[in-house]
Each structure stands twice: as C-alpha cells, then as structure tokens.
PDB file of N, CA and C in Angstrom:
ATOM      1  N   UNK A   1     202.239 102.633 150.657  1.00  0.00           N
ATOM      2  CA  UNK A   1     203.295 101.726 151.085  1.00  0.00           C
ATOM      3  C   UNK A   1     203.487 101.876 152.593  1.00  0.00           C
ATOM      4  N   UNK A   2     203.173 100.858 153.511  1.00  0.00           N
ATOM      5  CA  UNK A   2     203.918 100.508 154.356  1.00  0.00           C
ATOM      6  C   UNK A   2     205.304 101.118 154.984  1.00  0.00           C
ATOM      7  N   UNK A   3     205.612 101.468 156.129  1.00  0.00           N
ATOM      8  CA  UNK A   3     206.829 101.747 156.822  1.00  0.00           C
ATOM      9  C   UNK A   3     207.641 100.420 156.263  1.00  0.00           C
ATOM     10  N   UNK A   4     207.159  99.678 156.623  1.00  0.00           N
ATOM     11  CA  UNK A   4     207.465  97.991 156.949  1.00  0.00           C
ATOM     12  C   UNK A   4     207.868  97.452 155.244  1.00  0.00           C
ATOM     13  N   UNK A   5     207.650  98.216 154.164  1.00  0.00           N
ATOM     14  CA  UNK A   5     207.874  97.642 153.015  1.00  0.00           C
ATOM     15  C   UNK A   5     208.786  98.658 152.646  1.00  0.00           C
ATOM     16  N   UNK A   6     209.710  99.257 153.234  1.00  0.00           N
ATOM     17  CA  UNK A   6     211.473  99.710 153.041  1.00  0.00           C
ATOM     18  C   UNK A   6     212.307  99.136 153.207  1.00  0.00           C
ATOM     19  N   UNK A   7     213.385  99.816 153.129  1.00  0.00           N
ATOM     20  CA  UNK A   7     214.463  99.393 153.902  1.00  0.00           C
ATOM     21  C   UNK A   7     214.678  98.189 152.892  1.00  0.00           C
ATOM     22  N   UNK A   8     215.849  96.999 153.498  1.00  0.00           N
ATOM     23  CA  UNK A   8     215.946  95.732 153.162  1.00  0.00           C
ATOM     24  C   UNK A   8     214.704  94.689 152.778  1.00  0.00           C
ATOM     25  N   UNK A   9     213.906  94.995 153.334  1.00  0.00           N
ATOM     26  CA  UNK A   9     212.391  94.859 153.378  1.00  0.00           C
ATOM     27  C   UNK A   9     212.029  95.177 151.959  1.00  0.00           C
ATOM     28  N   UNK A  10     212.307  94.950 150.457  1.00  0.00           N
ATOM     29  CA  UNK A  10     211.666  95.535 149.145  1.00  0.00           C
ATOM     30  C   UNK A  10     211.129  94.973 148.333  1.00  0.00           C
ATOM     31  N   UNK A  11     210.420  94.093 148.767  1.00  0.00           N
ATOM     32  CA  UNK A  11     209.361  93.244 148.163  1.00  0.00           C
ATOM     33  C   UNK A  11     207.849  93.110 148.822  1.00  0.00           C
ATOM     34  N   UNK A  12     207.424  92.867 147.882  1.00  0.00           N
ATOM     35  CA  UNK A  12     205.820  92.980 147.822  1.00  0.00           C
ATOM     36  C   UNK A  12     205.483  92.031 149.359  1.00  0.00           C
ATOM     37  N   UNK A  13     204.779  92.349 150.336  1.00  0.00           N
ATOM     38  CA  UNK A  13     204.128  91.101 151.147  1.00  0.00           C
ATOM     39  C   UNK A  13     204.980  91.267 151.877  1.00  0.00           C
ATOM     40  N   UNK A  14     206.061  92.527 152.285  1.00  0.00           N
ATOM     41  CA  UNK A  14     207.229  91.925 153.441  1.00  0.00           C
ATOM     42  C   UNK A  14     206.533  92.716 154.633  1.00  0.00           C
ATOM     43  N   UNK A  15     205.404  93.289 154.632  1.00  0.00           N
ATOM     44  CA  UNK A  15     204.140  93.719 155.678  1.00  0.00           C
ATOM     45  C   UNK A  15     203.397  92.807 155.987  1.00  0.00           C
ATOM     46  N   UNK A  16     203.456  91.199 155.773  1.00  0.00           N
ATOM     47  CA  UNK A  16     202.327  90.828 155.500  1.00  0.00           C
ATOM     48  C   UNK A  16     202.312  89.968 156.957  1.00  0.00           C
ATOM     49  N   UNK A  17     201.342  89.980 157.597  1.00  0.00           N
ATOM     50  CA  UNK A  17     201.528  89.090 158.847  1.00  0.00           C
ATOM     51  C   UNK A  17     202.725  87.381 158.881  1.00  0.00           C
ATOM     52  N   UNK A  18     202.021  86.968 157.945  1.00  0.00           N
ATOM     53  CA  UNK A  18     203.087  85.367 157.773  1.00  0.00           C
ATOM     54  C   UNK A  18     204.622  85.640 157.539  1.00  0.00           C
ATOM     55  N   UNK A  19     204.668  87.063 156.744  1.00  0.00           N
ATOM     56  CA  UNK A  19     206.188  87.276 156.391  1.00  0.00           C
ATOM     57  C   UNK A  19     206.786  88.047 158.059  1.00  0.00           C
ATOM     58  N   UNK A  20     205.616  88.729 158.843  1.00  0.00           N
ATOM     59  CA  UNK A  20     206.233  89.793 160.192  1.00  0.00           C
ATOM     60  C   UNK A  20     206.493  87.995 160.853  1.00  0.00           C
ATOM     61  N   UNK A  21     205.557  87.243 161.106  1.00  0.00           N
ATOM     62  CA  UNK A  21     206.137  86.242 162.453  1.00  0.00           C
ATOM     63  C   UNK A  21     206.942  85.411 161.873  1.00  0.00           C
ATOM     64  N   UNK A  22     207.260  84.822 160.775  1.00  0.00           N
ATOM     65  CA  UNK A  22     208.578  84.133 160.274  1.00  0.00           C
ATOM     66  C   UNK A  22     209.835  85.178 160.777  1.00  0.00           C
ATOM     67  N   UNK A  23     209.831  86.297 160.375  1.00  0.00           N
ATOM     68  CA  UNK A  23     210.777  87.155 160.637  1.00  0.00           C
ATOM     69  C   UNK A  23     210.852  86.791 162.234  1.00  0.00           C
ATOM     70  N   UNK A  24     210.108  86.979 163.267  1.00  0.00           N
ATOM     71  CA  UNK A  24     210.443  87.159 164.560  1.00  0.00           C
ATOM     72  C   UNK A  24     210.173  86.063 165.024  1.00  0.00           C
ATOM     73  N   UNK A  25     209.807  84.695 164.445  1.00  0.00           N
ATOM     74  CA  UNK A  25     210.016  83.408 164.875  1.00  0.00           C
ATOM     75  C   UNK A  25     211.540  83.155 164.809  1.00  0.00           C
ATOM     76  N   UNK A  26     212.057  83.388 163.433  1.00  0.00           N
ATOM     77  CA  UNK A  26     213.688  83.365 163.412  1.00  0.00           C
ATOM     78  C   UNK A  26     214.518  84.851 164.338  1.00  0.00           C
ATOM     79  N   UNK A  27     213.732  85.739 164.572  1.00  0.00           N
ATOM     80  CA  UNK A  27     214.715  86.791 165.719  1.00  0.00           C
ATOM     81  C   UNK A  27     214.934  86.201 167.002  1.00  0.00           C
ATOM     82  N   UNK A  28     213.663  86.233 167.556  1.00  0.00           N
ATOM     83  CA  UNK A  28     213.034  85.379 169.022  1.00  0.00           C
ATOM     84  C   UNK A  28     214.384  84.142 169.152  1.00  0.00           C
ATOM     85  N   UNK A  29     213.939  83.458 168.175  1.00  0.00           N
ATOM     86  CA  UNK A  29     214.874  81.850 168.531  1.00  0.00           C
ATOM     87  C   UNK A  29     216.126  81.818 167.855  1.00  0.00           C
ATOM     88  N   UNK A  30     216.812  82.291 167.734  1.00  0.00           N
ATOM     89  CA  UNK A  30     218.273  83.015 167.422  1.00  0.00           C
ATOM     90  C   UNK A  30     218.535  83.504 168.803  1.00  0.00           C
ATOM     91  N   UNK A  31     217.955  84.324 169.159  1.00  0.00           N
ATOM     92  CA  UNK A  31     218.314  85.458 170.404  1.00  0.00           C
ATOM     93  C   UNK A  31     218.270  84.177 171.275  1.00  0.00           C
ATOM     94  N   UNK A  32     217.163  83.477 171.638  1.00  0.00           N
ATOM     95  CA  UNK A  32     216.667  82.312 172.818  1.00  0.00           C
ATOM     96  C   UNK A  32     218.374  81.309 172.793  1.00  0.00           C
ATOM     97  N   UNK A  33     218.408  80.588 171.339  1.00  0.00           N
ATOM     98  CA  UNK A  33     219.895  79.676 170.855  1.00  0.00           C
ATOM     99  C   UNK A  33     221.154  80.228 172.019  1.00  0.00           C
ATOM    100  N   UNK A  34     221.164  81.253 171.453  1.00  0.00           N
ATOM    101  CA  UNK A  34     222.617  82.625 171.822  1.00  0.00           C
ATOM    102  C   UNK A  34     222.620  82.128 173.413  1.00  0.00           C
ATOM    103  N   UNK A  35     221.708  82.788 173.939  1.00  0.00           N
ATOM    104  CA  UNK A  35     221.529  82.673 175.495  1.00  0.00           C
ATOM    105  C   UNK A  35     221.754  81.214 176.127  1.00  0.00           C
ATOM    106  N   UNK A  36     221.231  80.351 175.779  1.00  0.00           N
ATOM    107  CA  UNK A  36     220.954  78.949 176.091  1.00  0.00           C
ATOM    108  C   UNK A  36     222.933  78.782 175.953  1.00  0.00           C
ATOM    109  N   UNK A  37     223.230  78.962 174.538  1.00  0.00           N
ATOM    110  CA  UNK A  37     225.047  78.693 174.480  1.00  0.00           C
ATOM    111  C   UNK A  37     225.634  79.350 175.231  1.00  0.00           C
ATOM    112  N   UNK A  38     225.554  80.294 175.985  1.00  0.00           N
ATOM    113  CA  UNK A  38     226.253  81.455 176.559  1.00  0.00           C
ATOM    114  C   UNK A  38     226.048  80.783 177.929  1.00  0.00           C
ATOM    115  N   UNK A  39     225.038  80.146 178.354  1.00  0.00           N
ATOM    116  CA  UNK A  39     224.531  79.935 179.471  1.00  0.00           C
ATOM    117  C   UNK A  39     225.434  78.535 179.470  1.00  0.00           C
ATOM    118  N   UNK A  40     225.125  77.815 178.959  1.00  0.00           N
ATOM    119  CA  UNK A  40     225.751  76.188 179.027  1.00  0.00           C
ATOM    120  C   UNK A  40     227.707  76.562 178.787  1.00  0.00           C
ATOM    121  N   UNK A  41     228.244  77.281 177.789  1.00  0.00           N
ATOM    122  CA  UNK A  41     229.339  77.588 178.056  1.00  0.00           C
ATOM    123  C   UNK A  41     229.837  77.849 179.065  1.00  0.00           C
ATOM    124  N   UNK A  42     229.244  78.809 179.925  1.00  0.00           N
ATOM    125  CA  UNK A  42     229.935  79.786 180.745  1.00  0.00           C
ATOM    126  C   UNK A  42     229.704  78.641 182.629  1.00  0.00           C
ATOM    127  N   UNK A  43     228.715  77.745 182.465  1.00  0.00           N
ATOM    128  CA  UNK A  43     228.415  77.754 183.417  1.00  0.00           C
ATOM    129  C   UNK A  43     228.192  75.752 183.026  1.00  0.00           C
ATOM    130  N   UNK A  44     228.541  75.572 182.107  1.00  0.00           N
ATOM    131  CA  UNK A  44     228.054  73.939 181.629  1.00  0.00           C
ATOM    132  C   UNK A  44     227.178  73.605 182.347  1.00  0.00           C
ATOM    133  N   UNK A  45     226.048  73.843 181.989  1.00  0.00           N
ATOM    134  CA  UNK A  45     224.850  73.246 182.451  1.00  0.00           C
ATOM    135  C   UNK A  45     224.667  72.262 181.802  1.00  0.00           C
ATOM    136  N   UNK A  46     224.317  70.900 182.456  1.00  0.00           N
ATOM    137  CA  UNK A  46     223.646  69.929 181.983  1.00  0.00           C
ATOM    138  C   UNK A  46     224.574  69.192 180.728  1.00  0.00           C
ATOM    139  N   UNK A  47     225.529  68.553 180.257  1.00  0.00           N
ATOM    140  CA  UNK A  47     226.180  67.628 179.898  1.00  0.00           C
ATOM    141  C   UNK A  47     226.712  68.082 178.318  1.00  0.00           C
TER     142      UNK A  47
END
C-alpha cells in the first residue's frame, strides 16, 4: 500500500495518477479562484 492510499484517501486507485491530478486540478484552481476574489475585492479590478 501506498503512503498516498491512507488517510482520507481509503479507497482503491486514490494513488492512481487520474485520481493525484483531479485532486490538484481542483487544489491549484480553488487556491488560483481565492486569489483572483481577494484581488478584485480588495482592489476592484476590472468591473
């Protein structure tokens, strides 16, 4: 077993390349969202 198949992680395939970049396609662009709102809030960029 995998490091990567603990934790919250307890199903079969949660090592599996398609399941790692879904995971950090949705971390990445969550984190990217956040910034972009924080940025346009604080500073209203662009309309």
């Amino acid at each position: 077993m995998s490091d990567l198949n603990r934790g919250i992680m307890k199903f079969d395939g949660a090592d599996s390349p398609k399941a790692v970049t879904i995971s950090a396609i949705l971390v990445l662009g969550s984190i990217a969202l956040l910034i972009l709102w924080a940025l346009n809030s604080a500073y209203a960029i662009s309309g």
